[in-house]
Protein backbone atom coordinates (compact mmCIF):
# COMPACT_ATOMS: atom_id res chain seq x y z
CA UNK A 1 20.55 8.40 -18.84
CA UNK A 2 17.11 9.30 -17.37
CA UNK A 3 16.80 12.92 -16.21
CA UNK A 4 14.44 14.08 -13.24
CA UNK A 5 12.72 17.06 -12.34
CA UNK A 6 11.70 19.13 -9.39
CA UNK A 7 8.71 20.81 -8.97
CA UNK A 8 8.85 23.82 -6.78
CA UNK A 9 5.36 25.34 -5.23
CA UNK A 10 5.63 28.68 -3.03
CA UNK A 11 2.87 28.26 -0.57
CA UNK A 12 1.14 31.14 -2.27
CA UNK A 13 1.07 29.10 -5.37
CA UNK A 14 0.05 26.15 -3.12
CA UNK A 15 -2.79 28.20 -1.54
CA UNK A 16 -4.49 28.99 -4.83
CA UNK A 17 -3.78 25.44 -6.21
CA UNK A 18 -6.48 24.23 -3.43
CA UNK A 19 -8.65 27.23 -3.45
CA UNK A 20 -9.32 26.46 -7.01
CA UNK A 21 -9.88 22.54 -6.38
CA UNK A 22 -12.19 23.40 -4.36
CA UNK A 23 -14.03 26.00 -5.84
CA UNK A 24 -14.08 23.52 -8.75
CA UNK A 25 -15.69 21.03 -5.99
CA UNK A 26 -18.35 23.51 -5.06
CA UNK A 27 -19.41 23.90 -8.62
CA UNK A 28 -19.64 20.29 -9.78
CA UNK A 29 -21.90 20.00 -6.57
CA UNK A 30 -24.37 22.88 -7.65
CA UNK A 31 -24.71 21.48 -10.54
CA UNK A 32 -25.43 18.08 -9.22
CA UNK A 33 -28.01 19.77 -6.96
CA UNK A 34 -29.40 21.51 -9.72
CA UNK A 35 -29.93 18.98 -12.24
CA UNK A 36 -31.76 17.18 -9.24
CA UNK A 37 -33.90 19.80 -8.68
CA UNK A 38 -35.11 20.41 -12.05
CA UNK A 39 -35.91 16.81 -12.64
CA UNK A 40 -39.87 16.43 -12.85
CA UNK A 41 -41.40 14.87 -9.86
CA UNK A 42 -42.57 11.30 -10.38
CA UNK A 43 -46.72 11.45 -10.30
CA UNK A 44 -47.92 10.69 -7.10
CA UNK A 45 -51.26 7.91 -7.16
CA UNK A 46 -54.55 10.15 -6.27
CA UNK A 47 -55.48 7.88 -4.13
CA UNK A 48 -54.07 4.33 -2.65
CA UNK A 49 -56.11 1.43 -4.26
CA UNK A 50 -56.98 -1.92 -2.09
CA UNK A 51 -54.80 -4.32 -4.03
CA UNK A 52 -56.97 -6.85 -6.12
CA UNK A 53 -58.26 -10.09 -4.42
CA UNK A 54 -56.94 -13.27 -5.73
CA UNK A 55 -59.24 -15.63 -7.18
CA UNK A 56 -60.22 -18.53 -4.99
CA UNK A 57 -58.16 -21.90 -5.83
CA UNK A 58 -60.06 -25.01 -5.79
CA UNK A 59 -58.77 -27.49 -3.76
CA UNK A 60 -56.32 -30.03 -5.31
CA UNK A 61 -57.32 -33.76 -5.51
CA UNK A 62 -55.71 -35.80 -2.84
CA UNK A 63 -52.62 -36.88 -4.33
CA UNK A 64 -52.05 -40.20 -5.69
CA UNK A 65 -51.09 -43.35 -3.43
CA UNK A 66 -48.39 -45.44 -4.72
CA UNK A 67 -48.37 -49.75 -3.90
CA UNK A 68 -46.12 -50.49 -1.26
CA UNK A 69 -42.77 -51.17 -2.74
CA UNK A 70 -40.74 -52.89 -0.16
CA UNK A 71 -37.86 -50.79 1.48
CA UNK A 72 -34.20 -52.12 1.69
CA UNK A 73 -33.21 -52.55 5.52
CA UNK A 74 -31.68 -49.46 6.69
CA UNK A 75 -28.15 -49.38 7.30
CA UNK A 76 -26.85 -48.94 11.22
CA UNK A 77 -24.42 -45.59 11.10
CA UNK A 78 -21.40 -45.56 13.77
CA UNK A 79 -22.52 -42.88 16.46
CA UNK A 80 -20.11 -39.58 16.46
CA UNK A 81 -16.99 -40.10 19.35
CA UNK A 82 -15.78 -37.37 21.07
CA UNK A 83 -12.12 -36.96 20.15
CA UNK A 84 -9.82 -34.35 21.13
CA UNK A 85 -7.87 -32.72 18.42
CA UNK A 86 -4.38 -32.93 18.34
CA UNK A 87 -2.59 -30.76 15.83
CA UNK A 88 0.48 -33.44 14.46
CA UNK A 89 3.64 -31.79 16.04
CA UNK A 90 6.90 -31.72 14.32
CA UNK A 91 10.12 -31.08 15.36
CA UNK A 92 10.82 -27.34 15.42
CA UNK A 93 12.92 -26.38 12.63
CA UNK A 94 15.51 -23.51 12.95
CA UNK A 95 15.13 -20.82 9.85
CA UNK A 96 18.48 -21.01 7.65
CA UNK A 97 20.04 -17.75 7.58
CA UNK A 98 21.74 -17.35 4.03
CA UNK A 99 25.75 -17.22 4.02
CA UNK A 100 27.06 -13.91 3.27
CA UNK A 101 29.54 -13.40 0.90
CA UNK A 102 33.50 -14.15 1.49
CA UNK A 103 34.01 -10.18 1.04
CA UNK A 104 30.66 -8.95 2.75
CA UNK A 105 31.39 -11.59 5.16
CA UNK A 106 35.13 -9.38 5.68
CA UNK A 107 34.59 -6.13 5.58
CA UNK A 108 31.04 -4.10 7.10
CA UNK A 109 28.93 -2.75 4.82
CA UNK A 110 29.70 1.00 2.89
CA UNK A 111 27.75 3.92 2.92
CA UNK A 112 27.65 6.88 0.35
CA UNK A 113 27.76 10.55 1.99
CA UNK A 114 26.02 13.29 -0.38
CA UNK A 115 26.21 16.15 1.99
CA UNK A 116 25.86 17.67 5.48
CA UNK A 117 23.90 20.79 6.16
CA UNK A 118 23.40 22.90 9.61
CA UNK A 119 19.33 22.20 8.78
CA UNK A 120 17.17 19.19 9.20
CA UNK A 121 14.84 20.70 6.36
CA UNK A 122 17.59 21.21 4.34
CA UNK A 123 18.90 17.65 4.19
CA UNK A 124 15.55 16.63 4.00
CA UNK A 125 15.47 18.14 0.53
CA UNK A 126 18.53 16.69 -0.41
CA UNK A 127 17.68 13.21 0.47
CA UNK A 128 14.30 13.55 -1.54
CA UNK A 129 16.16 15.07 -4.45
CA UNK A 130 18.53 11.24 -3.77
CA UNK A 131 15.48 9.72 -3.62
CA UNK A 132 14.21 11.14 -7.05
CA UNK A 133 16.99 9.58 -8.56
CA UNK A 134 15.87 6.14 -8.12
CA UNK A 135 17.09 5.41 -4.76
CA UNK A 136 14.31 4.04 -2.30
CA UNK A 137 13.65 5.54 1.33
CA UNK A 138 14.79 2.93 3.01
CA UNK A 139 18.36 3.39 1.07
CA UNK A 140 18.92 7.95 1.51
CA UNK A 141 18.42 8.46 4.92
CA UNK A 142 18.92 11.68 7.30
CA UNK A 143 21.25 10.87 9.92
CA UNK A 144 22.50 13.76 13.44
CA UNK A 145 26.13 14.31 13.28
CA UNK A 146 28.19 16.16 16.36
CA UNK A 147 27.93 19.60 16.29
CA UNK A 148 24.33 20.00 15.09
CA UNK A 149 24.92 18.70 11.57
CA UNK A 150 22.94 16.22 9.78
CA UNK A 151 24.75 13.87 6.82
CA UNK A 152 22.49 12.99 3.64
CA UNK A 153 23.94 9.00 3.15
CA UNK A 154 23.15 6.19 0.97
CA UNK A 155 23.65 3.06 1.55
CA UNK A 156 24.48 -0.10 2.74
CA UNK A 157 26.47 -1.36 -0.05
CA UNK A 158 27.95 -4.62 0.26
CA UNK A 159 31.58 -3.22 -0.92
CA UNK A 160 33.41 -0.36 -2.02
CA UNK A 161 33.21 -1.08 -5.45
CA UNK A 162 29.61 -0.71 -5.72
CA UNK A 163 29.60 2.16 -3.27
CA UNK A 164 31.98 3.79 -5.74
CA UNK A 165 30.05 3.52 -8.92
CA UNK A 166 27.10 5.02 -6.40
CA UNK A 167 29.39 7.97 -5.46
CA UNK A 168 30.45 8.39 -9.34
CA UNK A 169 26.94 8.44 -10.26
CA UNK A 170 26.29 11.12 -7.82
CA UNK A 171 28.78 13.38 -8.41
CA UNK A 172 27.52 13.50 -12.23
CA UNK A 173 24.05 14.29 -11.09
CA UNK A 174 24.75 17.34 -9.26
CA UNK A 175 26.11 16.49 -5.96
CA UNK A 176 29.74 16.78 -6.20
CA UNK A 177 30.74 16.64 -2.86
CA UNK A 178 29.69 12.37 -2.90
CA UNK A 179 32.16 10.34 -1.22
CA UNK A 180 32.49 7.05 0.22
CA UNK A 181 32.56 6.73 3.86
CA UNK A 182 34.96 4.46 5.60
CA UNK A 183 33.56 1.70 7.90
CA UNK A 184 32.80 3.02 11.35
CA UNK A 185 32.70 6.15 10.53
């Protein structure tokens, strides 16, 4: 059974975590700017030279004329026509939506409520602390309740038996207040 941590930073904590970064930043860049400076400069010429004249190239004998060899009759090519491009159509073919299952197919999907807090940041932690037990995004989500609450839920599971091994799983993690919710509600 994997175990997972959470790392807590006070925004004190936080503050010198970047201060450092970038004082670390700064110095790697002095350096750079150091080592660049002490570099010796490359020699500059004392003066720009002409650049040296090329020898003169005698001229080239006039090249060699071959005997006539006779030519095969050249071959009349079909002039380019001026077609207009018709993509082939087909038939437009409706996408196949796969057949649910007999029981997903009876009863709407389940959901898994962890908690419900008064605070939007606080079920925000919650549903990251979810989500750091291997559950995706997409799957703990924050949702408004009446009366200014907010539910931490996971979910949809295609039954209640897999919602309930969810909810188990929970509850042994730390969040014993994991239930299943009933459809619609």
């Amino acid at each position: 059974m994997s175990r997972y941590f959470e790392i807590i930073i006070t925004g004190r904590q936080l503050a010198a975590l970047v201060g450092t970064v970038a004082l670390l930043v700064a110095v790697a860049f002095g350096l750079g700017v150091g080592v660049q400076l002490l570099r010796a400069p490359a020699p500059a010429p004392a003066e720009a030279a002409p650049p040296p004249t090329p020898a003169p190239v005698p001229p080239a004998a006039p090249p060699a004329v071959p005997t006539a060899v006779p030519s095969p009759p050249a071959l009349p090519t079909p002039a380019p026509t001026a077609t207009a491009f018709a993509p082939p159509t087909a038939p437009p073919v409706e996408p196949t939506k796969p057949r649910p299952h007999a029981a997903a197919a009876k009863a709407p999907n389940r959901w898994v409520q962890v908690a419900a807090f008064g605070r939007h940041d606080q079920a925000e932690g919650v549903r990251n602390r979810v989500i750091a037990l291997g559950f995706t995004p997409r799957q703990a989500v924050v949702e408004p309740a009446p009366g200014g609450k907010f539910r931490v839920r996971v979910g949809p599971f295609p039954d209640g038996e897999s919602a309930g091994r969810v909810a188990a799983r929970l509850r042994a993690e730390g969040f014993p207040g994991a239930f299943l919710v009933r459809p619609g509600e």
